[in-house]
Protein backbone atom coordinates (compact mmCIF):
# COMPACT_ATOMS: atom_id res chain seq x y z
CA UNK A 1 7.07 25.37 43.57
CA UNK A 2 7.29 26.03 47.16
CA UNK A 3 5.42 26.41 50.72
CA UNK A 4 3.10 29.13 51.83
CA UNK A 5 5.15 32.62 52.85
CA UNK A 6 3.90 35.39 55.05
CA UNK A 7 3.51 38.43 53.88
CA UNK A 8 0.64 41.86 52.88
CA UNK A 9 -1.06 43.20 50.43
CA UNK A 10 -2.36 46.22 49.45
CA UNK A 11 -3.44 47.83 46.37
CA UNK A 12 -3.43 50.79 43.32
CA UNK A 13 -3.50 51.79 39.99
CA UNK A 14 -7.35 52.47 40.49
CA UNK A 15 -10.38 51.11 39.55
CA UNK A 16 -9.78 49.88 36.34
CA UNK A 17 -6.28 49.05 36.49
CA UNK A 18 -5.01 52.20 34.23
CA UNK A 19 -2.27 53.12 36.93
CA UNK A 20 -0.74 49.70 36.79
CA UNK A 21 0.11 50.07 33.32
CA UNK A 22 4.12 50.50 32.23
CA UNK A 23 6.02 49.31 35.26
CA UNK A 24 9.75 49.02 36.12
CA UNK A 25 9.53 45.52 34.38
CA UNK A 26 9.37 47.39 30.95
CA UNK A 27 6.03 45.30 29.71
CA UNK A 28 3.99 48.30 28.86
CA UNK A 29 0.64 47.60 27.81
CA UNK A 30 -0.31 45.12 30.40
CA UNK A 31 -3.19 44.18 28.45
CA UNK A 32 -2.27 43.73 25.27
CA UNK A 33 0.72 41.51 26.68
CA UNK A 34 -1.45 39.29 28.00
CA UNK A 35 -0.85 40.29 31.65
CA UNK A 36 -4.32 41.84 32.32
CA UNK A 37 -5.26 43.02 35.99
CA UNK A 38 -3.87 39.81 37.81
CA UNK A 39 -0.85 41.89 38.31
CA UNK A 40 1.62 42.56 41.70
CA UNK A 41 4.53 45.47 41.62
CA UNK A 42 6.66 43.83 44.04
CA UNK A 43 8.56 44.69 47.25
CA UNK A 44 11.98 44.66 47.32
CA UNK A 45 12.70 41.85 49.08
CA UNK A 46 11.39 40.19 46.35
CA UNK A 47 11.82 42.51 43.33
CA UNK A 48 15.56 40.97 43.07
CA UNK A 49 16.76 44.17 41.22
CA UNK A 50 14.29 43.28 38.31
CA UNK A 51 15.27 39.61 37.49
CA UNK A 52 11.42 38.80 39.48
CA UNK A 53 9.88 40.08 36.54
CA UNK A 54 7.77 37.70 35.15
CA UNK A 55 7.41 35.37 37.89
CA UNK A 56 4.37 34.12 38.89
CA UNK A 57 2.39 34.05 42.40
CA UNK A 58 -0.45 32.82 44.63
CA UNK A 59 -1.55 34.95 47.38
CA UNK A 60 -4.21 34.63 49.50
CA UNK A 61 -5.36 37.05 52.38
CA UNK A 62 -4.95 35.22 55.51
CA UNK A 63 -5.91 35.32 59.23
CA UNK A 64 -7.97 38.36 59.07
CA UNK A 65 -11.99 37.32 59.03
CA UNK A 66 -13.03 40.23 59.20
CA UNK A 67 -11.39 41.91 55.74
CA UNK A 68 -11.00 38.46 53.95
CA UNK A 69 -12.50 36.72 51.55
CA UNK A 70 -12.21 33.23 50.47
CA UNK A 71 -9.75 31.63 47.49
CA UNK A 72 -6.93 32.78 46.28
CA UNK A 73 -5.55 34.70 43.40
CA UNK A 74 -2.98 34.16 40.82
CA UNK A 75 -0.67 37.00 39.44
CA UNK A 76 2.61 37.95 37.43
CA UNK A 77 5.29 40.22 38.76
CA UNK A 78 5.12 43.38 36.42
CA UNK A 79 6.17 46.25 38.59
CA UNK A 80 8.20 47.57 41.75
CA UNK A 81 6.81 48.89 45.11
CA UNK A 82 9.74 50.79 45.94
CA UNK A 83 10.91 51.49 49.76
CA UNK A 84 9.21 54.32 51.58
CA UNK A 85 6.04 54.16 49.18
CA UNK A 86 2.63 52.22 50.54
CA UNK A 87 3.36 53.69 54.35
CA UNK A 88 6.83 51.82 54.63
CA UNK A 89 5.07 48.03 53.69
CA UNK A 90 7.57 47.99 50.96
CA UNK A 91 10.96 48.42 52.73
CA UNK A 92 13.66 45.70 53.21
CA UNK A 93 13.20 43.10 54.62
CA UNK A 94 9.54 42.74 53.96
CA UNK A 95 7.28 40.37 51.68
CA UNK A 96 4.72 42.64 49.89
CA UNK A 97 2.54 42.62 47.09
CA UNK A 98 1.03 45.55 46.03
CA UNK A 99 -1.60 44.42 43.82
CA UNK A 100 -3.82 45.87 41.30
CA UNK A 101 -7.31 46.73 42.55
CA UNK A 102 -9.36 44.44 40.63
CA UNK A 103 -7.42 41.84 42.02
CA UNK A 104 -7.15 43.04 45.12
CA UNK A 105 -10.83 42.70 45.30
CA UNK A 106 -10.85 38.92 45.12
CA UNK A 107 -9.24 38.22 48.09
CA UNK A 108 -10.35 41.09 50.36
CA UNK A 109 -12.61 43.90 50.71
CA UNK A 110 -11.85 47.31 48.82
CA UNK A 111 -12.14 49.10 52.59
CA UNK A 112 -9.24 47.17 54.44
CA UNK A 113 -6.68 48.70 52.49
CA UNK A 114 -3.95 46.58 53.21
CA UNK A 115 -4.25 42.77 54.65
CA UNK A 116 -2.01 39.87 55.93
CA UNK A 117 -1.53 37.60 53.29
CA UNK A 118 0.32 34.29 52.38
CA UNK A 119 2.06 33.78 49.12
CA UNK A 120 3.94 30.84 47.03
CA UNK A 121 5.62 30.57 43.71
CA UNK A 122 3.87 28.63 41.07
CA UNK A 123 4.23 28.07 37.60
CA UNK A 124 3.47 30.32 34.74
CA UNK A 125 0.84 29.34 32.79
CA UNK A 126 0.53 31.48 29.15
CA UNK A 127 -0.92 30.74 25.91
CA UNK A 128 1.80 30.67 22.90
CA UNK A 129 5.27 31.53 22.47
CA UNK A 130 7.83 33.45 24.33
CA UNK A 131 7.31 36.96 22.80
CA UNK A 132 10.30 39.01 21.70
CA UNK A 133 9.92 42.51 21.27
CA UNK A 134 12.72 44.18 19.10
CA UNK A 135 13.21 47.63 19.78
CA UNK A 136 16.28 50.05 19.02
CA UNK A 137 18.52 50.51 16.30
CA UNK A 138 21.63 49.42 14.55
CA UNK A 139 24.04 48.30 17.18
CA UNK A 140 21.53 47.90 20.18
CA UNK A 141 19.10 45.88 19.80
CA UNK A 142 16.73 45.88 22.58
CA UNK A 143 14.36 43.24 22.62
CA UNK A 144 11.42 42.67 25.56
CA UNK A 145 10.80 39.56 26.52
CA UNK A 146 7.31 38.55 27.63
CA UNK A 147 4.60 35.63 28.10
CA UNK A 148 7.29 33.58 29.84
CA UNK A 149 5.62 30.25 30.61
CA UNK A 150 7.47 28.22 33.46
CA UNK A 151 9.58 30.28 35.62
CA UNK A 152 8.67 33.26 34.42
CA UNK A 153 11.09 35.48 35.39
CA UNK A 154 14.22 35.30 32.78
CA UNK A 155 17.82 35.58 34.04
CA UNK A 156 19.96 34.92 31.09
CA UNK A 157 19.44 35.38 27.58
CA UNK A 158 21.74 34.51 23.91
CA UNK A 159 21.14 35.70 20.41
CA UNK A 160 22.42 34.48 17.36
CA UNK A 161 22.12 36.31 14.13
CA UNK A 162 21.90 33.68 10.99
CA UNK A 163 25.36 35.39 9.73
CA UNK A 164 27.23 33.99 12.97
CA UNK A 165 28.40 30.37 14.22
CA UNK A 166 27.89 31.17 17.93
CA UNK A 167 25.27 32.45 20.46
CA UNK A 168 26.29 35.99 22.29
CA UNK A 169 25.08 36.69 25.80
CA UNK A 170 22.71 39.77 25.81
CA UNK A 171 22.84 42.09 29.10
CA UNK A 172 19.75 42.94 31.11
CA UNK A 173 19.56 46.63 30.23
CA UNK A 174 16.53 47.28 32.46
CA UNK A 175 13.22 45.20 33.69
CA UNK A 176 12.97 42.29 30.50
CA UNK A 177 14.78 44.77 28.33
CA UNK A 178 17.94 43.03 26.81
CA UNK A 179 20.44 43.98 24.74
CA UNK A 180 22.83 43.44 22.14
CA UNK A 181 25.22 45.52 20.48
CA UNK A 182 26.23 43.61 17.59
CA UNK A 183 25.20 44.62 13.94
CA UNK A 184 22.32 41.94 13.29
CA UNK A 185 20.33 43.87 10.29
CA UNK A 186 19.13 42.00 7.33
CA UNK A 187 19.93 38.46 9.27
CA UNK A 188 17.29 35.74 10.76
CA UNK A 189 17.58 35.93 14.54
CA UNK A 190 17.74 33.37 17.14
CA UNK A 191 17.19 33.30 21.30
CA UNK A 192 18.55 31.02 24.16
CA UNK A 193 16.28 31.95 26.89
CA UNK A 194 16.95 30.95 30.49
CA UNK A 195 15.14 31.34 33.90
CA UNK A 196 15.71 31.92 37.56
CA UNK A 197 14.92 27.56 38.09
CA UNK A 198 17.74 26.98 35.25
CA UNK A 199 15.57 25.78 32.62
CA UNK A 200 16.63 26.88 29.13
CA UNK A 201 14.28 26.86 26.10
CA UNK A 202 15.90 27.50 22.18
CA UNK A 203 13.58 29.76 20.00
CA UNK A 204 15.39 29.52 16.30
CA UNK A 205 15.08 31.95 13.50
CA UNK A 206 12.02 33.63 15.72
CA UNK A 207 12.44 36.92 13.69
CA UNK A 208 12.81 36.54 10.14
CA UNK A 209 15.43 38.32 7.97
CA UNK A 210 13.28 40.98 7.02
CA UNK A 211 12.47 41.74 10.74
CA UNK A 212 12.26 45.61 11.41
CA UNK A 213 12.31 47.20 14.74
CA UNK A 214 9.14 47.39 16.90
CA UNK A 215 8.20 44.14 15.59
CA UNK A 216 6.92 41.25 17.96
CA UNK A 217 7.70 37.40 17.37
CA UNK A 218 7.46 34.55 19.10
CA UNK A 219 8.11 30.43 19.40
CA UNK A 220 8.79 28.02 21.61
CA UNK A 221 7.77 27.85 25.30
CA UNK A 222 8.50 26.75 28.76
CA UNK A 223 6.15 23.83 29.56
């Protein structure tokens, strides 16, 4: 999806990941979404105010023999490195990933902290549907989106109850957290999902009409 970038990386969240959990991109349980430990809480310059959520990455640590190792990595954008945290690494204007430690460890050694690196965009790969997490109550409806294949990282979203005729534009309410304030109880629900390269996948009836809130759905996906 695009050439090689410079930029760093560092890491946190520990050994096992357990810090890297929750995140300004709203996805919570990074495990049980399907995220795991190839995970990056962005700088931002790249964070985009939250609509980098989701995207996808390949980093490798570059020019530095010494701390390096060989390959690369590929992770999802689940979190935000904000300025003045990391020693500065994260302020405007500069590229940085600040990794999770396991995957840290696969492109460098634990001891050199924080490397040169070189990144691109590449597709999201994920297995099933777009998820959609409803959350809220009567009159918002907040649903979290997740396992975005494609793109990744969703910048528009519609919802239809089966009552209406039309879709109705949701509004980012933070990280994948969109919302609705329509009255869509006791009706089948539909998406329009759209991301940051324009592409636009239909997910109809997802929820049934006997959805209840905290329940997870999912259909189609970005291929």
């Amino acid at each position: 999806m695009g050439g090689w970038i410079n930029a760093h990386a560092t890491f946190y969240g520990g050994g096992d990941a357990s810090g890297t959990m929750g995140g300004a991109c709203g996805y919570g349980n990074l495990y049980s979404q399907g995220y795991g430990t190839n995970t990056a809480a962005l700088s931002t310059a790249l964070f985009n105010n939250g609509l980098s959520c989701g995207s996808c990455y390949e980093i490798r640590c570059a020019n530095d023999p010494s701390w390096c190792l060989p390959g690369s990595i590929m992770v999802t954008a689940t979190n935000f490195c904000p300025p003045n945290s990391d020693g500065g690494w994260c302020n405007p204007p500069r590229h940085h990933f600040d990794l999770s430690q396991p995957v840290f460890q696969h492109i460098a050694h634990y001891k050199a902290g924080i490397v040169p690196a070189s990144y691109r965009r590449v597709p999201c790969m994920r297995r099933g549907g777009i998820r959609f997490t409803i959350n809220g109550h009567s009159y918002f409806n907040l649903v979290l989106i997740t396992n975005v294949g494609g793109g990744g990282d969703v910048h528009s979203v519609s919802i239809k109850g089966s009552r209406r005729s039309c879709w109705q534009a949701m509004s980012r309410n933070w990280g994948q957290n969109w919302q609705s304030n329509n009255y869509l109880n006791g009706q089948s629900l539909s998406f329009k999902v759209t991301t940051g390269d324009g592409r636009t996948v239909m997910s109809y009836n997802v929820a049934p009409a006997s959805w209840s809130f905290g329940q997870t759905f999912n259909r189609a996906q970005f291929h």
